[in-house]
PDB file of N, CA and C in Angstrom:
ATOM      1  N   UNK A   1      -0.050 -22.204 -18.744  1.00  0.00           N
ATOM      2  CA  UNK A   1      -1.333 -21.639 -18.371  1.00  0.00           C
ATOM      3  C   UNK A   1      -1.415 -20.225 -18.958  1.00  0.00           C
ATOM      4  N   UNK A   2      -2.740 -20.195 -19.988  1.00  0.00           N
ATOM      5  CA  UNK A   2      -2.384 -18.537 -20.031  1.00  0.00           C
ATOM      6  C   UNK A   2      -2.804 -17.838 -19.138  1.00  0.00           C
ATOM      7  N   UNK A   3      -2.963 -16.443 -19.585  1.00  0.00           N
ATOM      8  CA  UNK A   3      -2.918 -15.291 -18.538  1.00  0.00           C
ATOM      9  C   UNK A   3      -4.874 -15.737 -17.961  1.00  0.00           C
ATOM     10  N   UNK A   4      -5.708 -15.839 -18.654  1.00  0.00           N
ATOM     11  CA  UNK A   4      -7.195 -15.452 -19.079  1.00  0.00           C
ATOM     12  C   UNK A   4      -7.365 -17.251 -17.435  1.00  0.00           C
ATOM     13  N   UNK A   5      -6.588 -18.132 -18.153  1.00  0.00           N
ATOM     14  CA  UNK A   5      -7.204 -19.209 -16.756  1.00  0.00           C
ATOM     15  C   UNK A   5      -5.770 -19.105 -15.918  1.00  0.00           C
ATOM     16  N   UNK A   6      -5.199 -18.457 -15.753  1.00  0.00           N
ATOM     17  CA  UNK A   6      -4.167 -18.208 -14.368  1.00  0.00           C
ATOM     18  C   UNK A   6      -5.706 -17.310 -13.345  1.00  0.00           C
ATOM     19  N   UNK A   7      -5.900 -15.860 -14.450  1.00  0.00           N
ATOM     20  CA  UNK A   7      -6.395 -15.252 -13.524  1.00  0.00           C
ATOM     21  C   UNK A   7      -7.952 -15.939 -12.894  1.00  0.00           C
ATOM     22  N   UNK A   8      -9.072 -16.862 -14.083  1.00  0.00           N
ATOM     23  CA  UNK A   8     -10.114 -17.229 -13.549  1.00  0.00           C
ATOM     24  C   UNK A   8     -10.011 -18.284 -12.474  1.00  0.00           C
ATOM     25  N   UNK A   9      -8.410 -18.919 -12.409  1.00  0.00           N
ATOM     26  CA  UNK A   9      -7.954 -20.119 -11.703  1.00  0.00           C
ATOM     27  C   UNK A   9      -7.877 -19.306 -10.017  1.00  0.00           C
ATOM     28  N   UNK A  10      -7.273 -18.059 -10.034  1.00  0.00           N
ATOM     29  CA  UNK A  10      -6.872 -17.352  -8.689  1.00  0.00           C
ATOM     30  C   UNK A  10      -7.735 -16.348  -8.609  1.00  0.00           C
ATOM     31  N   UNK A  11      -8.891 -16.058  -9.397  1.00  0.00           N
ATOM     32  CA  UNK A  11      -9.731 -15.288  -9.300  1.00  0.00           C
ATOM     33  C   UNK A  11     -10.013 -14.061  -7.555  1.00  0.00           C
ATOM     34  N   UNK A  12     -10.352 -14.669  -6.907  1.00  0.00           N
ATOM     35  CA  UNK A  12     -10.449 -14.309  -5.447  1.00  0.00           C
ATOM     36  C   UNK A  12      -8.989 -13.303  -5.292  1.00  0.00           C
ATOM     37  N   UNK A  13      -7.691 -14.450  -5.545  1.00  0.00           N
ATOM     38  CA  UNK A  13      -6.156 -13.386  -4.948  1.00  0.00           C
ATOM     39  C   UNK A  13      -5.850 -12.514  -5.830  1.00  0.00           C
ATOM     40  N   UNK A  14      -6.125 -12.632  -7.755  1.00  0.00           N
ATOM     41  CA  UNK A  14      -6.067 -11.112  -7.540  1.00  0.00           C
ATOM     42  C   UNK A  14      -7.059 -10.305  -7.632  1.00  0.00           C
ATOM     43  N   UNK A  15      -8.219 -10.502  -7.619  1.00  0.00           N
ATOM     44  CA  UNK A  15      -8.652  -9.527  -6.783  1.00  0.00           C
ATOM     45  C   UNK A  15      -8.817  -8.741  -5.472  1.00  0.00           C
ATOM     46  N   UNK A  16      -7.883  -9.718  -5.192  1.00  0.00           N
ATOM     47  CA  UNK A  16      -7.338  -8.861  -3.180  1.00  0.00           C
ATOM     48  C   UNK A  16      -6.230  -8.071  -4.077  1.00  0.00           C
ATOM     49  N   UNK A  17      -5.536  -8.436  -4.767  1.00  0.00           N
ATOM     50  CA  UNK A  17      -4.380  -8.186  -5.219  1.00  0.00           C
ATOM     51  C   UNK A  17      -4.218  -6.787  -5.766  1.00  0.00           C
ATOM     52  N   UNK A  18      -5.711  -6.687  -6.931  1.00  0.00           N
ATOM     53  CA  UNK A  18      -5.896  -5.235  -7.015  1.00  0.00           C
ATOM     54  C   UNK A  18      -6.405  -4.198  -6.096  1.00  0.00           C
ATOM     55  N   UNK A  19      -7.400  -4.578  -5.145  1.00  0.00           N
ATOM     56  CA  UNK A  19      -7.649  -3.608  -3.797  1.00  0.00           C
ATOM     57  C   UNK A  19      -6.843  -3.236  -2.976  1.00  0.00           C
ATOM     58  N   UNK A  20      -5.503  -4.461  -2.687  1.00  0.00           N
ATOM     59  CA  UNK A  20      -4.259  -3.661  -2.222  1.00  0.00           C
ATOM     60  C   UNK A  20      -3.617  -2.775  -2.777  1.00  0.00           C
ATOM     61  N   UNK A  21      -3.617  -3.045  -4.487  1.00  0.00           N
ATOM     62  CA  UNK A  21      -3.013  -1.673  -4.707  1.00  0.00           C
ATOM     63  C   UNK A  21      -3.385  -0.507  -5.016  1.00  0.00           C
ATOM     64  N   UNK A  22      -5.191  -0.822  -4.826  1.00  0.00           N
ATOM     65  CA  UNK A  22      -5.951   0.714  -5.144  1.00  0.00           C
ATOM     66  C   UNK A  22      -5.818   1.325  -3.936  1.00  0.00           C
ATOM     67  N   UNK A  23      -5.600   0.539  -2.875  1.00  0.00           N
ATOM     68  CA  UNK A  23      -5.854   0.999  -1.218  1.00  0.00           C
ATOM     69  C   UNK A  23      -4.136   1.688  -1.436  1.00  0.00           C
ATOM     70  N   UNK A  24      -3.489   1.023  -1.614  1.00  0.00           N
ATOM     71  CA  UNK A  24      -2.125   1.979  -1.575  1.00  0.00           C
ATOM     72  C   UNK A  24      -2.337   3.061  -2.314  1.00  0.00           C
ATOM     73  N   UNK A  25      -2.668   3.383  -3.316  1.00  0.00           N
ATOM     74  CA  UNK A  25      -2.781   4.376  -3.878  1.00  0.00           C
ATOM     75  C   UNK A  25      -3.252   5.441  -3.408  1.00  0.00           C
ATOM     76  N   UNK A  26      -4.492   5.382  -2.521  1.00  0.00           N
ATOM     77  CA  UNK A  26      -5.162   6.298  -1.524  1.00  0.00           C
ATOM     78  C   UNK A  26      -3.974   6.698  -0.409  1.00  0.00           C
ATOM     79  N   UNK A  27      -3.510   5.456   0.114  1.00  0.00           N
ATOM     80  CA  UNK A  27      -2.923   5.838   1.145  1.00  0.00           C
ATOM     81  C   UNK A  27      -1.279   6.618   1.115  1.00  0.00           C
ATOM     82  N   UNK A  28      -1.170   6.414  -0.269  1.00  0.00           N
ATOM     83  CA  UNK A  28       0.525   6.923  -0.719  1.00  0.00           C
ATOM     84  C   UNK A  28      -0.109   8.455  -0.971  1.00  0.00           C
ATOM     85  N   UNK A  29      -0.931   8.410  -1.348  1.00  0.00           N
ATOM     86  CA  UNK A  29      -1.162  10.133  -1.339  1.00  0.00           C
ATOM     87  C   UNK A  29      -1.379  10.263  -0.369  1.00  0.00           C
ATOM     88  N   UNK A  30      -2.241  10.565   1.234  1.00  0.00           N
ATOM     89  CA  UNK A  30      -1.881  10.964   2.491  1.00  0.00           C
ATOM     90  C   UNK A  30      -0.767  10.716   2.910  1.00  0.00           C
ATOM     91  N   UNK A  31       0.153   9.781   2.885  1.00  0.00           N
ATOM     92  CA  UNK A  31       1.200   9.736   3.531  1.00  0.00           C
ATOM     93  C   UNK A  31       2.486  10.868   2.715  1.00  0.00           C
ATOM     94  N   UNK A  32       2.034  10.867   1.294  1.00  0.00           N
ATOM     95  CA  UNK A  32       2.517  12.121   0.768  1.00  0.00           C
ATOM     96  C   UNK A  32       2.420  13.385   1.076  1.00  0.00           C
ATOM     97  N   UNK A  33       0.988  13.640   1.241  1.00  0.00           N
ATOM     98  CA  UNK A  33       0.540  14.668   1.734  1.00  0.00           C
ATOM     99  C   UNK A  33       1.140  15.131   3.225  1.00  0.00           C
ATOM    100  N   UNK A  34       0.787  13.944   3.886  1.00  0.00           N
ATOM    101  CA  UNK A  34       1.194  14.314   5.626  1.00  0.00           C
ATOM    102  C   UNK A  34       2.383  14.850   6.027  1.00  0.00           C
ATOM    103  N   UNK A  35       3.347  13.454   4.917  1.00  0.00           N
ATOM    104  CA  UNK A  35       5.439  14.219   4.984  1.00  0.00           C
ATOM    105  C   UNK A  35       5.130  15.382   4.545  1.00  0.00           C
ATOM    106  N   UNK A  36       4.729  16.267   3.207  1.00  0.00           N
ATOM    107  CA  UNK A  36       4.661  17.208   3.142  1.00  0.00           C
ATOM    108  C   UNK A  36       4.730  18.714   4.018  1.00  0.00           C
ATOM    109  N   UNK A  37       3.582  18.131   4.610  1.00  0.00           N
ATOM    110  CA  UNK A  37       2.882  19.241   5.425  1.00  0.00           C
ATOM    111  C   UNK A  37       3.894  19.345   7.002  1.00  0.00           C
ATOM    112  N   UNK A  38       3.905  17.934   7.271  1.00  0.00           N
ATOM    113  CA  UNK A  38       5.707  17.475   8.164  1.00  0.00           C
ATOM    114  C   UNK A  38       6.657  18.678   8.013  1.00  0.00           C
ATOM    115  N   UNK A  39       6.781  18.837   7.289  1.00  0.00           N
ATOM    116  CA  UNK A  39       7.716  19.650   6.566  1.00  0.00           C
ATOM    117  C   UNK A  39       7.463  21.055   6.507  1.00  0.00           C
ATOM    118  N   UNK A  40       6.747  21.257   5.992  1.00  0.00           N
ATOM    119  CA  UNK A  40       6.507  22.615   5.665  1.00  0.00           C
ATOM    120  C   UNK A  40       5.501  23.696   6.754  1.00  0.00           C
ATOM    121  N   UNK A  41       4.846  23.143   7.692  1.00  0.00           N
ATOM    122  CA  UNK A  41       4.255  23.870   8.656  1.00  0.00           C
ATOM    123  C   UNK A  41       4.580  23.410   9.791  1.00  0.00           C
ATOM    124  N   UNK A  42       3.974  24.380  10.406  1.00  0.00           N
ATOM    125  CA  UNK A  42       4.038  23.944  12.070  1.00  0.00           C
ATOM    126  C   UNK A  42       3.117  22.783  12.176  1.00  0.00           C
ATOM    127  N   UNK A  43       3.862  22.483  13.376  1.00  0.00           N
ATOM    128  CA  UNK A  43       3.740  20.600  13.652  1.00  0.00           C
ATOM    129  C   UNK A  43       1.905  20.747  14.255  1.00  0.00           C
ATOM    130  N   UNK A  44       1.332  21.869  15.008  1.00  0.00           N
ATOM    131  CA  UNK A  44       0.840  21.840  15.250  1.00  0.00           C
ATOM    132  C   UNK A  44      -0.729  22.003  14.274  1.00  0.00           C
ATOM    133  N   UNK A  45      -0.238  22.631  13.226  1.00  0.00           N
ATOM    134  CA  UNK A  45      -1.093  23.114  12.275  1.00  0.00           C
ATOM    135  C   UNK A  45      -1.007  21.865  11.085  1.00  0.00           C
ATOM    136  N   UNK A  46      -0.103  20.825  11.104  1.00  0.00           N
ATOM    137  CA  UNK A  46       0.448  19.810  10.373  1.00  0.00           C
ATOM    138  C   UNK A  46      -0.694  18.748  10.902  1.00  0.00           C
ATOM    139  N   UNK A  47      -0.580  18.477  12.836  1.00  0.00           N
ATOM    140  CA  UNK A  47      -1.238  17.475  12.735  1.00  0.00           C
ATOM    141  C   UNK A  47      -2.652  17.731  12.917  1.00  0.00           C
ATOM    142  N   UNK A  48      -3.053  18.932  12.745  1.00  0.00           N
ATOM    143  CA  UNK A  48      -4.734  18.896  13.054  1.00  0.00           C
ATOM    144  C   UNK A  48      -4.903  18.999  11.419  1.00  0.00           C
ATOM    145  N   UNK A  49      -4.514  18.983  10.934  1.00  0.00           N
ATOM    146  CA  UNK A  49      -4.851  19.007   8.908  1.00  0.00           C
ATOM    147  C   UNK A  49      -4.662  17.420   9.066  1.00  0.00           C
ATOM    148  N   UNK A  50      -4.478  16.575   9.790  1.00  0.00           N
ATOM    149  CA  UNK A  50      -4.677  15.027   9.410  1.00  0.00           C
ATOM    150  C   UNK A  50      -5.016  14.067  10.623  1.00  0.00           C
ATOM    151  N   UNK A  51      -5.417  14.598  11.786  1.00  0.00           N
ATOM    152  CA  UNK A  51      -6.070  13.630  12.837  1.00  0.00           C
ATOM    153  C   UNK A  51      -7.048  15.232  13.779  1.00  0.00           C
ATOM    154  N   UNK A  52      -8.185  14.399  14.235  1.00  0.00           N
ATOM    155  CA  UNK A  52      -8.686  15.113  14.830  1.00  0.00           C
ATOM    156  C   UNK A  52      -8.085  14.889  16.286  1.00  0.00           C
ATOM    157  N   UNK A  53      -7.457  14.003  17.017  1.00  0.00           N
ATOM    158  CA  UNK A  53      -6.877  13.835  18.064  1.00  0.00           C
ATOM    159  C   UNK A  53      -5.415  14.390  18.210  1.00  0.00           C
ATOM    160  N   UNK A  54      -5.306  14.887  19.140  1.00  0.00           N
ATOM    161  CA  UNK A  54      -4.138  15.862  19.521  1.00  0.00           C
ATOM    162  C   UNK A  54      -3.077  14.927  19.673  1.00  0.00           C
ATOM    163  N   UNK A  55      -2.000  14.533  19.265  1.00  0.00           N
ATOM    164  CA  UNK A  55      -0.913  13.949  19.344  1.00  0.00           C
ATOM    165  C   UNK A  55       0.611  14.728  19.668  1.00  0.00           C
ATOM    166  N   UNK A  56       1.456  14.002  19.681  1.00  0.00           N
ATOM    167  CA  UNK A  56       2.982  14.455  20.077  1.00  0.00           C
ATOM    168  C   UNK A  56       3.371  14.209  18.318  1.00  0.00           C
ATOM    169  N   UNK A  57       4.532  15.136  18.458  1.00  0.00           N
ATOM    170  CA  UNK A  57       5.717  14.930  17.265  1.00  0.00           C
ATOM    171  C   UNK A  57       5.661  13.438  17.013  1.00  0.00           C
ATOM    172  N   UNK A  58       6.244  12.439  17.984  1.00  0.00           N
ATOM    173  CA  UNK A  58       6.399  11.388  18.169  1.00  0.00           C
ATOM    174  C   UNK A  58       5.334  10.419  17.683  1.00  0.00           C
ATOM    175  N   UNK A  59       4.413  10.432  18.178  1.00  0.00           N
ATOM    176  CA  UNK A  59       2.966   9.960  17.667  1.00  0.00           C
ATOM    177  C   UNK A  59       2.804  10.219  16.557  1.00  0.00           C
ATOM    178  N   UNK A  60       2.831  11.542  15.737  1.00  0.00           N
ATOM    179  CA  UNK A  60       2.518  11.648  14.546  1.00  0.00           C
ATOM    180  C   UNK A  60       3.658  10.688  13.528  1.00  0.00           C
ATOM    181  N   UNK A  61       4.650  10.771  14.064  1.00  0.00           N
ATOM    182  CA  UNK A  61       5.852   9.848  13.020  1.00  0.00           C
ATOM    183  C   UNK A  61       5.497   8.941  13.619  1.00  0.00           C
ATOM    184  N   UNK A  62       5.136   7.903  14.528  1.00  0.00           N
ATOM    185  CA  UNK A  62       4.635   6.581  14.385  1.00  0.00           C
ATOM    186  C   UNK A  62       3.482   5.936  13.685  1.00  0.00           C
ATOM    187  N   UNK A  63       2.649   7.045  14.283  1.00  0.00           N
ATOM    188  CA  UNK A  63       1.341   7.146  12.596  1.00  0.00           C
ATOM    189  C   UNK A  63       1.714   6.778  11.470  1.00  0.00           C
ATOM    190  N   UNK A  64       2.712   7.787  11.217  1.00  0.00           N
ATOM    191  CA  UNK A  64       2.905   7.378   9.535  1.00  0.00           C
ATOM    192  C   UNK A  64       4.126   6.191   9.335  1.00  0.00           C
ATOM    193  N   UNK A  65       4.562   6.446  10.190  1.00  0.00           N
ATOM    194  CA  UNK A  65       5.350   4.764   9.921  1.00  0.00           C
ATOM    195  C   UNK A  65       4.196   3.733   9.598  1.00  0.00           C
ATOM    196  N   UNK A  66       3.473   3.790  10.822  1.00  0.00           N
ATOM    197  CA  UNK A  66       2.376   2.619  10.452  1.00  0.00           C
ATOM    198  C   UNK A  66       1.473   2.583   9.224  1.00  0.00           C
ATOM    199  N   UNK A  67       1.244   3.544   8.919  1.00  0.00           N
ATOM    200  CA  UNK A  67       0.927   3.885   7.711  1.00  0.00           C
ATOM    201  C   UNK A  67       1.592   3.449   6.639  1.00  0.00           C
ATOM    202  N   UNK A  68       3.260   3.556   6.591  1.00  0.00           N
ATOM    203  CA  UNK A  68       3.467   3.208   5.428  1.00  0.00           C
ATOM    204  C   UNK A  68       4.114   1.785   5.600  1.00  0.00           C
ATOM    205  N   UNK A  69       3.998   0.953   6.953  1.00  0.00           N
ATOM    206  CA  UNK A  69       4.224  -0.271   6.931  1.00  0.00           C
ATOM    207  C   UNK A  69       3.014  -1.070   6.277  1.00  0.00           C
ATOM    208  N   UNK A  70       1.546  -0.355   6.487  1.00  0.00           N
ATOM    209  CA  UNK A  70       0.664  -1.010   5.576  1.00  0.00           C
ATOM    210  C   UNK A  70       0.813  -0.968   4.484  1.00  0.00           C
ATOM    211  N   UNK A  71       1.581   0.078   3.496  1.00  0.00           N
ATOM    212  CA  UNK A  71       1.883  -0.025   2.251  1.00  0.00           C
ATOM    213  C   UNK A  71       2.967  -0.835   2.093  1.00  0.00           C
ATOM    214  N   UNK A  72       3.493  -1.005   2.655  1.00  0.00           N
ATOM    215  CA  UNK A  72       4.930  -1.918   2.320  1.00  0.00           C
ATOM    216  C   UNK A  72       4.108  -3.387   2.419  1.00  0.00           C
ATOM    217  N   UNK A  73       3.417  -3.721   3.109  1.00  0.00           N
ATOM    218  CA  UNK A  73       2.584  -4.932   3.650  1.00  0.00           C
ATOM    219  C   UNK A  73       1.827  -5.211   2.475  1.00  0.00           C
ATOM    220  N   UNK A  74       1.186  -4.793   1.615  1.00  0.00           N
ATOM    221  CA  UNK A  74      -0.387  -4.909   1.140  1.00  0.00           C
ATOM    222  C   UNK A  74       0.753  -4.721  -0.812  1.00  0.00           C
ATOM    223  N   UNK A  75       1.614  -4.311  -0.819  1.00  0.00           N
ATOM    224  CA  UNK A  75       2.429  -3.903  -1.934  1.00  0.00           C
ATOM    225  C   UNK A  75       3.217  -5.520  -1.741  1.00  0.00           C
ATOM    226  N   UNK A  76       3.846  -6.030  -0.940  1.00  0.00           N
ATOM    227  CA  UNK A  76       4.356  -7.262  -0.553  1.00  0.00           C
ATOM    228  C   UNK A  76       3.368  -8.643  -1.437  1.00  0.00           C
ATOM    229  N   UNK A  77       1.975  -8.216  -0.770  1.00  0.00           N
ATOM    230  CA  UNK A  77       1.082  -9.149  -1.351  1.00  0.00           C
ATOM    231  C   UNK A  77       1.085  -9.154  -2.516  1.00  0.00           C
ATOM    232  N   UNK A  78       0.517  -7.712  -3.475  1.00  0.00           N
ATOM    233  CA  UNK A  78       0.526  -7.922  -4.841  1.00  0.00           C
ATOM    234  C   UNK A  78       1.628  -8.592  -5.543  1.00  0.00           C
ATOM    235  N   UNK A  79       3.155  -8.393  -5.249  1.00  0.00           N
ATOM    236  CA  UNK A  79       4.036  -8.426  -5.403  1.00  0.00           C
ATOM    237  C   UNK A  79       4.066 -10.435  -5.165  1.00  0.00           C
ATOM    238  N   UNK A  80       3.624 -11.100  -4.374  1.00  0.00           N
ATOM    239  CA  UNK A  80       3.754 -12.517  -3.768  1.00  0.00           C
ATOM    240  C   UNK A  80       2.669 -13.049  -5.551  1.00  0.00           C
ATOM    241  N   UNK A  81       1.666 -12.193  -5.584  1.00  0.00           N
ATOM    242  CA  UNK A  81       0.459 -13.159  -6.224  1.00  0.00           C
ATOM    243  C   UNK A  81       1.360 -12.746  -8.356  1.00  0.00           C
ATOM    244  N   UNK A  82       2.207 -11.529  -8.493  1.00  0.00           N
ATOM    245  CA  UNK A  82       2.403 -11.319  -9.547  1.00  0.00           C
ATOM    246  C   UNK A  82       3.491 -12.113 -10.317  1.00  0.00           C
ATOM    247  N   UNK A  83       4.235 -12.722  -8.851  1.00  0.00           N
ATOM    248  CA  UNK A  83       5.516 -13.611  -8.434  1.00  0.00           C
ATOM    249  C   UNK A  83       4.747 -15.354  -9.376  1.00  0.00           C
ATOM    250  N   UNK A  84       3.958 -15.120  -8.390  1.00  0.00           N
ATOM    251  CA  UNK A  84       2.873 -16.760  -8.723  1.00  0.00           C
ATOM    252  C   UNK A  84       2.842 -16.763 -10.355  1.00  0.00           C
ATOM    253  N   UNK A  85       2.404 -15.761 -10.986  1.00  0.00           N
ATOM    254  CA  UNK A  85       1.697 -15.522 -12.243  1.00  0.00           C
ATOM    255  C   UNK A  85       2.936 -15.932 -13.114  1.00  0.00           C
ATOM    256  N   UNK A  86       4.497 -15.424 -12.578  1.00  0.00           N
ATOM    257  CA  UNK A  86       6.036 -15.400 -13.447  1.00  0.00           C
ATOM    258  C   UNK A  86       6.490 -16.855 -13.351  1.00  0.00           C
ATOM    259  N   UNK A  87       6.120 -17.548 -12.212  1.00  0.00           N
ATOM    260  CA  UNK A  87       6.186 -19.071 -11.800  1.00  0.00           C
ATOM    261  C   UNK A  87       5.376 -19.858 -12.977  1.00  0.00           C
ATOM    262  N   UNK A  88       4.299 -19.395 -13.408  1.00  0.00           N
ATOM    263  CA  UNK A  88       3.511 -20.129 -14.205  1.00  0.00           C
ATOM    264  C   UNK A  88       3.955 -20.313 -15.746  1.00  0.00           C
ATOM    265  N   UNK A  89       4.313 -18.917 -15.889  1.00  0.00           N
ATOM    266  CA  UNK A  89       4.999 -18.477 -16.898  1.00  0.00           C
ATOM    267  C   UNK A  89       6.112 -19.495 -17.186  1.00  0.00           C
ATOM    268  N   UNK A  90       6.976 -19.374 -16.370  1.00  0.00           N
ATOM    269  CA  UNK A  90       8.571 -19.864 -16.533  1.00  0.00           C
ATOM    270  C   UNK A  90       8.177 -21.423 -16.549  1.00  0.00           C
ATOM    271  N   UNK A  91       6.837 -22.146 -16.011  1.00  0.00           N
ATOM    272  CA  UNK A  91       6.455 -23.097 -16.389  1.00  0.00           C
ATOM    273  C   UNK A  91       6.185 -23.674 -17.886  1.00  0.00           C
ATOM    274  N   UNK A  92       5.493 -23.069 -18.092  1.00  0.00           N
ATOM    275  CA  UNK A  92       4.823 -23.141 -19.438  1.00  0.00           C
ATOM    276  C   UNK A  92       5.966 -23.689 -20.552  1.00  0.00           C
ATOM    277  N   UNK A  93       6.806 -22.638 -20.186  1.00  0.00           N
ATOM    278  CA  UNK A  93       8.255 -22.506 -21.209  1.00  0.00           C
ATOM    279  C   UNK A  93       9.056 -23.840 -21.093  1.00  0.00           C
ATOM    280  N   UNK A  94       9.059 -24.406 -19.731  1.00  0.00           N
ATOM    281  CA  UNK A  94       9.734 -25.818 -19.760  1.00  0.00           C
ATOM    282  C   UNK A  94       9.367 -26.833 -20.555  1.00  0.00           C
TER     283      UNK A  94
END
């Protein structure tokens, strides 16, 4: 299968495929940003530069855990549909 009817064949997954990884992209820079600021200021001045709701230390590192479990999640997917594409591949060749 070439590349041109793999992709018109799965049309729909990767195009989830690329919004997961434009959405990571957004979100790897705040979560960059946030460790950053983690880091380098007071916690208090850290978390009002990224939630308007007053949180604990604690809260704020579960935030971004969750945060970057959606990137690990949505990076997983692209990663499942690019998998599919190497399957097709290694087909072809048989």
């Amino acid at each position: 299968m070439t590349k041109d009817e793999f992709f018109a064949k799965h049309q729909l997954e990767g195009s989830l495929a690329i919004l997961d990884l434009d959405a990571n992209d957004d979100q790897s820079e705040f979560c960059y940003n946030a460790l950053l600021y983690y880091r380098e200021y007071p916690l208090d001045e850290c978390i009002a530069l990224f939630s308007e709701e007053k949180m604990s230390e604690k809260e704020f590192v579960e935030w971004m855990l969750d945060e970057l479990n959606w990137i690990i999640q949505r990076a997983k997917n692209a990663k499942r549909f690019i998998k599919k594409r190497q399957k097709t591949m290694q087909e072809d060749t048989m």
